[in-house]
C-alpha atoms as a PDB file:
ATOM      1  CA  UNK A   1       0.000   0.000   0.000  1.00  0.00           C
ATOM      2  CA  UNK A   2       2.717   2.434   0.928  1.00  0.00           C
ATOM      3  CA  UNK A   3       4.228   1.638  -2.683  1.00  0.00           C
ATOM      4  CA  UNK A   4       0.739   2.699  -4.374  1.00  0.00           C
ATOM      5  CA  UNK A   5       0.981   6.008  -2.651  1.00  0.00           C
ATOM      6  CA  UNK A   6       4.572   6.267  -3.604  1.00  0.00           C
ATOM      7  CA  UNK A   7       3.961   5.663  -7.227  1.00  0.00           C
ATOM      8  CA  UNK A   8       0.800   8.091  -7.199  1.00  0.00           C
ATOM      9  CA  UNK A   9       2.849  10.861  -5.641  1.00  0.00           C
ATOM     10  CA  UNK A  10       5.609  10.154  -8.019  1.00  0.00           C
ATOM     11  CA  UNK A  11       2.960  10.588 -10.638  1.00  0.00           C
ATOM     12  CA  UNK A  12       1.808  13.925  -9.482  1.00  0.00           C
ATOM     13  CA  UNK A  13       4.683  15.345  -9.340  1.00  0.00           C
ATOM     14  CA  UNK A  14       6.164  14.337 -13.029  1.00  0.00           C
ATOM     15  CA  UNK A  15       2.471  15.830 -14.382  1.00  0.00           C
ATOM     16  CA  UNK A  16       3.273  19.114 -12.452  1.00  0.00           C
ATOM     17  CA  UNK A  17       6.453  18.900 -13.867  1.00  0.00           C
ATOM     18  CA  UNK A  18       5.939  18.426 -17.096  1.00  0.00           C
ATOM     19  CA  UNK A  19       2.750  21.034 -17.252  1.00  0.00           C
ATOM     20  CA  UNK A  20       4.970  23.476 -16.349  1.00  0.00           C
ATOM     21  CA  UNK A  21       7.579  22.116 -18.484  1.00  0.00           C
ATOM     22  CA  UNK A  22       5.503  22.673 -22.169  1.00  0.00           C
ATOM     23  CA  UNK A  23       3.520  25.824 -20.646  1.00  0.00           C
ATOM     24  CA  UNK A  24       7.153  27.586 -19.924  1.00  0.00           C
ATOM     25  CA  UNK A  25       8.911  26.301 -22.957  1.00  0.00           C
ATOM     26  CA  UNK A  26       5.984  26.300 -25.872  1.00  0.00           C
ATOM     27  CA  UNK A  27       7.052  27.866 -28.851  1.00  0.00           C
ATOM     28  CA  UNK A  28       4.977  28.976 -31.608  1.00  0.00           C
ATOM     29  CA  UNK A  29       1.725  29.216 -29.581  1.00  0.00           C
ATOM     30  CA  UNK A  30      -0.474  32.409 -29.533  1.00  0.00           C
ATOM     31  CA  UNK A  31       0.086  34.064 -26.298  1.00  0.00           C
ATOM     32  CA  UNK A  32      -3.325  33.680 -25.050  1.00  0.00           C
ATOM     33  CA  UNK A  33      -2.327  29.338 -25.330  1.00  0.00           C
ATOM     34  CA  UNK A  34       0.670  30.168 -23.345  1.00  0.00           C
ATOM     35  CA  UNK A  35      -1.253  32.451 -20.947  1.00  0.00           C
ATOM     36  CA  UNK A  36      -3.890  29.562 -20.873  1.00  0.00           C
ATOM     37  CA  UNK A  37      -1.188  27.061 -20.161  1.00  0.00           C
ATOM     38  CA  UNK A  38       0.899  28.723 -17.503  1.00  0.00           C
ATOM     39  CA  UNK A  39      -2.263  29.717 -15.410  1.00  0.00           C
ATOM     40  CA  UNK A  40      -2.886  25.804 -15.890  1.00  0.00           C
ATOM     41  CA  UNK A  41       0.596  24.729 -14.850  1.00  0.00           C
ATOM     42  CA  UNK A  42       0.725  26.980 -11.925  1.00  0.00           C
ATOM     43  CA  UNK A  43      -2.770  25.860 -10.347  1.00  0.00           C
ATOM     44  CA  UNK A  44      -1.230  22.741 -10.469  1.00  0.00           C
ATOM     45  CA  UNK A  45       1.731  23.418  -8.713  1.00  0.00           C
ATOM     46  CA  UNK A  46      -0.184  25.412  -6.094  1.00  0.00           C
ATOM     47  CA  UNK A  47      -2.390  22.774  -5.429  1.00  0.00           C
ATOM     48  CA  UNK A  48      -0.117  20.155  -5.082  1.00  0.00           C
ATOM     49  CA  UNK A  49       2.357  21.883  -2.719  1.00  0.00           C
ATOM     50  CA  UNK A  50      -0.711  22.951  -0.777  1.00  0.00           C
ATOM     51  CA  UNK A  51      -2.425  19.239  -0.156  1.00  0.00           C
ATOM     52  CA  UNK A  52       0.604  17.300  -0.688  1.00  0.00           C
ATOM     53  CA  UNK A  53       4.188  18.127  -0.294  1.00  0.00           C
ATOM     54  CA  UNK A  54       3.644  20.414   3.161  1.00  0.00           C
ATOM     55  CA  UNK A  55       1.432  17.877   4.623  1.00  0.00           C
ATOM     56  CA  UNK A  56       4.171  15.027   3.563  1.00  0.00           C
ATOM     57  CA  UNK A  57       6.303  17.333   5.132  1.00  0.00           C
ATOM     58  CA  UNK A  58       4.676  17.908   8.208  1.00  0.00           C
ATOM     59  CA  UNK A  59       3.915  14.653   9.006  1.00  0.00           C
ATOM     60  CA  UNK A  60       7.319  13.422   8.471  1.00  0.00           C
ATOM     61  CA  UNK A  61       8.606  16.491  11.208  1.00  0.00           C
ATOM     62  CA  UNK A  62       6.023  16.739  13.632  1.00  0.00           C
ATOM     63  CA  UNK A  63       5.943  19.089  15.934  1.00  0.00           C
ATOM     64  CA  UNK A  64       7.404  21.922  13.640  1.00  0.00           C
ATOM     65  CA  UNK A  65       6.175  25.251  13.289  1.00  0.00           C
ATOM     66  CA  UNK A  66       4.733  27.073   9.844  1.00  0.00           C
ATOM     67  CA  UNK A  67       7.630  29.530  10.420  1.00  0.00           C
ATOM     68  CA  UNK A  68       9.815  26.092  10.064  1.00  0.00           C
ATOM     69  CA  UNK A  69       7.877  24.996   7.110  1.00  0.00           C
ATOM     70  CA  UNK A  70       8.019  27.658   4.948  1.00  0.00           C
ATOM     71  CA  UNK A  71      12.269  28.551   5.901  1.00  0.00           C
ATOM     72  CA  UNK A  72      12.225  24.490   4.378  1.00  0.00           C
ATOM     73  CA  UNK A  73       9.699  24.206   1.356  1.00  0.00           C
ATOM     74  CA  UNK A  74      10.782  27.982   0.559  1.00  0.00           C
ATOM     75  CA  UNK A  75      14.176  26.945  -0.649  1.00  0.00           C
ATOM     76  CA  UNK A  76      12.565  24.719  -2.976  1.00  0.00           C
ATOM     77  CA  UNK A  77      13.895  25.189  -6.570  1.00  0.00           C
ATOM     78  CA  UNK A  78      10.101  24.563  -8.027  1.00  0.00           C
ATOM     79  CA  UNK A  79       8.934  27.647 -10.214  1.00  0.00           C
ATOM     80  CA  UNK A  80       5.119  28.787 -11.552  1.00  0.00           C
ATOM     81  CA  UNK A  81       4.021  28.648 -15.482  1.00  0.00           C
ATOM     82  CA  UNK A  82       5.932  32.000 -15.388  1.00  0.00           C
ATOM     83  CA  UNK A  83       9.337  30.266 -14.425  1.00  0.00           C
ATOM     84  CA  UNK A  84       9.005  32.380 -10.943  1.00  0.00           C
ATOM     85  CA  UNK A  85       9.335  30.874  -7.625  1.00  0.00           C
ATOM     86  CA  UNK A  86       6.254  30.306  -5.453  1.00  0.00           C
ATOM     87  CA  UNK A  87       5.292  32.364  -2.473  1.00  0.00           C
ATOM     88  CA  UNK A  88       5.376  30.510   0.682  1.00  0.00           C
ATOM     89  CA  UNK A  89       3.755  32.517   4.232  1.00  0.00           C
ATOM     90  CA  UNK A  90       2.603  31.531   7.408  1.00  0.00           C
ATOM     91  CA  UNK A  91      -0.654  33.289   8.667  1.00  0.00           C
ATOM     92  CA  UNK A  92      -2.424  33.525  11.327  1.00  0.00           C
ATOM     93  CA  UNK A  93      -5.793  31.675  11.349  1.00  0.00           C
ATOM     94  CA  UNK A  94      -8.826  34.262  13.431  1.00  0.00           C
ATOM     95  CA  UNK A  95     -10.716  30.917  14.161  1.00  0.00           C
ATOM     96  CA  UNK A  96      -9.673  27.317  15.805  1.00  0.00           C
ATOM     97  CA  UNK A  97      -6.075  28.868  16.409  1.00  0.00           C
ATOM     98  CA  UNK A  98      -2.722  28.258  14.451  1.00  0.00           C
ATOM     99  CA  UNK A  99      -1.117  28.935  11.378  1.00  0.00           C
ATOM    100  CA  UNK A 100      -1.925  27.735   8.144  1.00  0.00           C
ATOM    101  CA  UNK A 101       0.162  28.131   5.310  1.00  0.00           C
ATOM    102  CA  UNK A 102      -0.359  29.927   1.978  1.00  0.00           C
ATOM    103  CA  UNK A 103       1.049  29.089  -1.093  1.00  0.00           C
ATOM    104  CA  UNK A 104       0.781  31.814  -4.079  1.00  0.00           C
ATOM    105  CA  UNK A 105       1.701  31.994  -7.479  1.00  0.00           C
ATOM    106  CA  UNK A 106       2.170  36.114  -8.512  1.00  0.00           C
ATOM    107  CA  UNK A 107       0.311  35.480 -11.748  1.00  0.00           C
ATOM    108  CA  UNK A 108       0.747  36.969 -14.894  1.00  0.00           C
ATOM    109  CA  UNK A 109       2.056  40.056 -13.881  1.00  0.00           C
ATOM    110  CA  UNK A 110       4.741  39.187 -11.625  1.00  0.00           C
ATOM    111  CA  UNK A 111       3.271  41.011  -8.271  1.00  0.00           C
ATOM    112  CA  UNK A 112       1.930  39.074  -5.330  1.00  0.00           C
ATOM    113  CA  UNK A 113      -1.208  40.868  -3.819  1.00  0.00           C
ATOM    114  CA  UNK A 114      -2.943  41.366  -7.085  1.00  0.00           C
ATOM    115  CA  UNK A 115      -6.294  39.506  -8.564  1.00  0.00           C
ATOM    116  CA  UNK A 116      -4.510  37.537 -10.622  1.00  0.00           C
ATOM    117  CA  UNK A 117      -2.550  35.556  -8.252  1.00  0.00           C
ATOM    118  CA  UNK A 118      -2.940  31.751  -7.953  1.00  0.00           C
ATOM    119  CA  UNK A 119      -3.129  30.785  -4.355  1.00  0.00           C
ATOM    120  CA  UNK A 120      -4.154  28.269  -2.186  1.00  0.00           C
ATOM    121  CA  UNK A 121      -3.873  27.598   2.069  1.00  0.00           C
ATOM    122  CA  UNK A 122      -2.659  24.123   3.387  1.00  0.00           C
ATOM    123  CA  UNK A 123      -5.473  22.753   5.076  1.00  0.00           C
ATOM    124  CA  UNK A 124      -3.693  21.846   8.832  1.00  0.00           C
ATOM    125  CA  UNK A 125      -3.493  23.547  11.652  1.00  0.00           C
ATOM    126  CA  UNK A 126       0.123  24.200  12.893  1.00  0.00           C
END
């Protein structure tokens, strides 16, 4: 069993990769496809740092802290469908208590804060 969730991970991960992969390097498309494509790619991403790798992560250091999470994951060398790096920020949740953990994507135009940014919050309380 621990095998089949190996191999599905494994498989996540290369179909993040290579989304990102053809939306970063495409050549010839019209830039809405590319647009279209690295929106795609980094929803993908998001997602699957966000309700995969930190909770792999956490569970394999328990105990740790958002602030200890983020210093970790941060470092990471994976980029969005714009070949930038992901955002990575603890926050503080107003109700249960704790941290969760955002993961954004700037978007098109480069700046985090913005309505086009692709975001999503780990779903575990810290």
């Amino acid at each position: 069993m621990k095998t089949s969730s190996h191999k599905r991970k494994l498989l996540l991960v290369a179909l993040a990769v290579a989304a990102v992969g053809y939306a970063v390097h495409r050549h010839g498309a019209a830039p809405e496809a590319r647009q279209r494509d690295a929106v795609r790619a980094s929803g993908v991403w998001v997602d699957l740092i966000a309700f995969r790798i930190v909770p792999a992560w956490l569970t394999a250091h328990p105990g740790a802290s958002c602030e200890q999470a983020v210093a970790e994951l941060a470092s990471d060398s994976r980029r969005d469908g714009w070949g930038r790096p992901f955002q990575l920020r603890c926050e503080r949740r107003e109700h249960g208590g704790g941290d969760s953990l955002l993961v954004r994507s700037a978007g098109a135009d480069g700046r985090f804060g913005t309505d086009d940014d692709i975001y999503s919050y780990a779903l575990r309380t810290m």
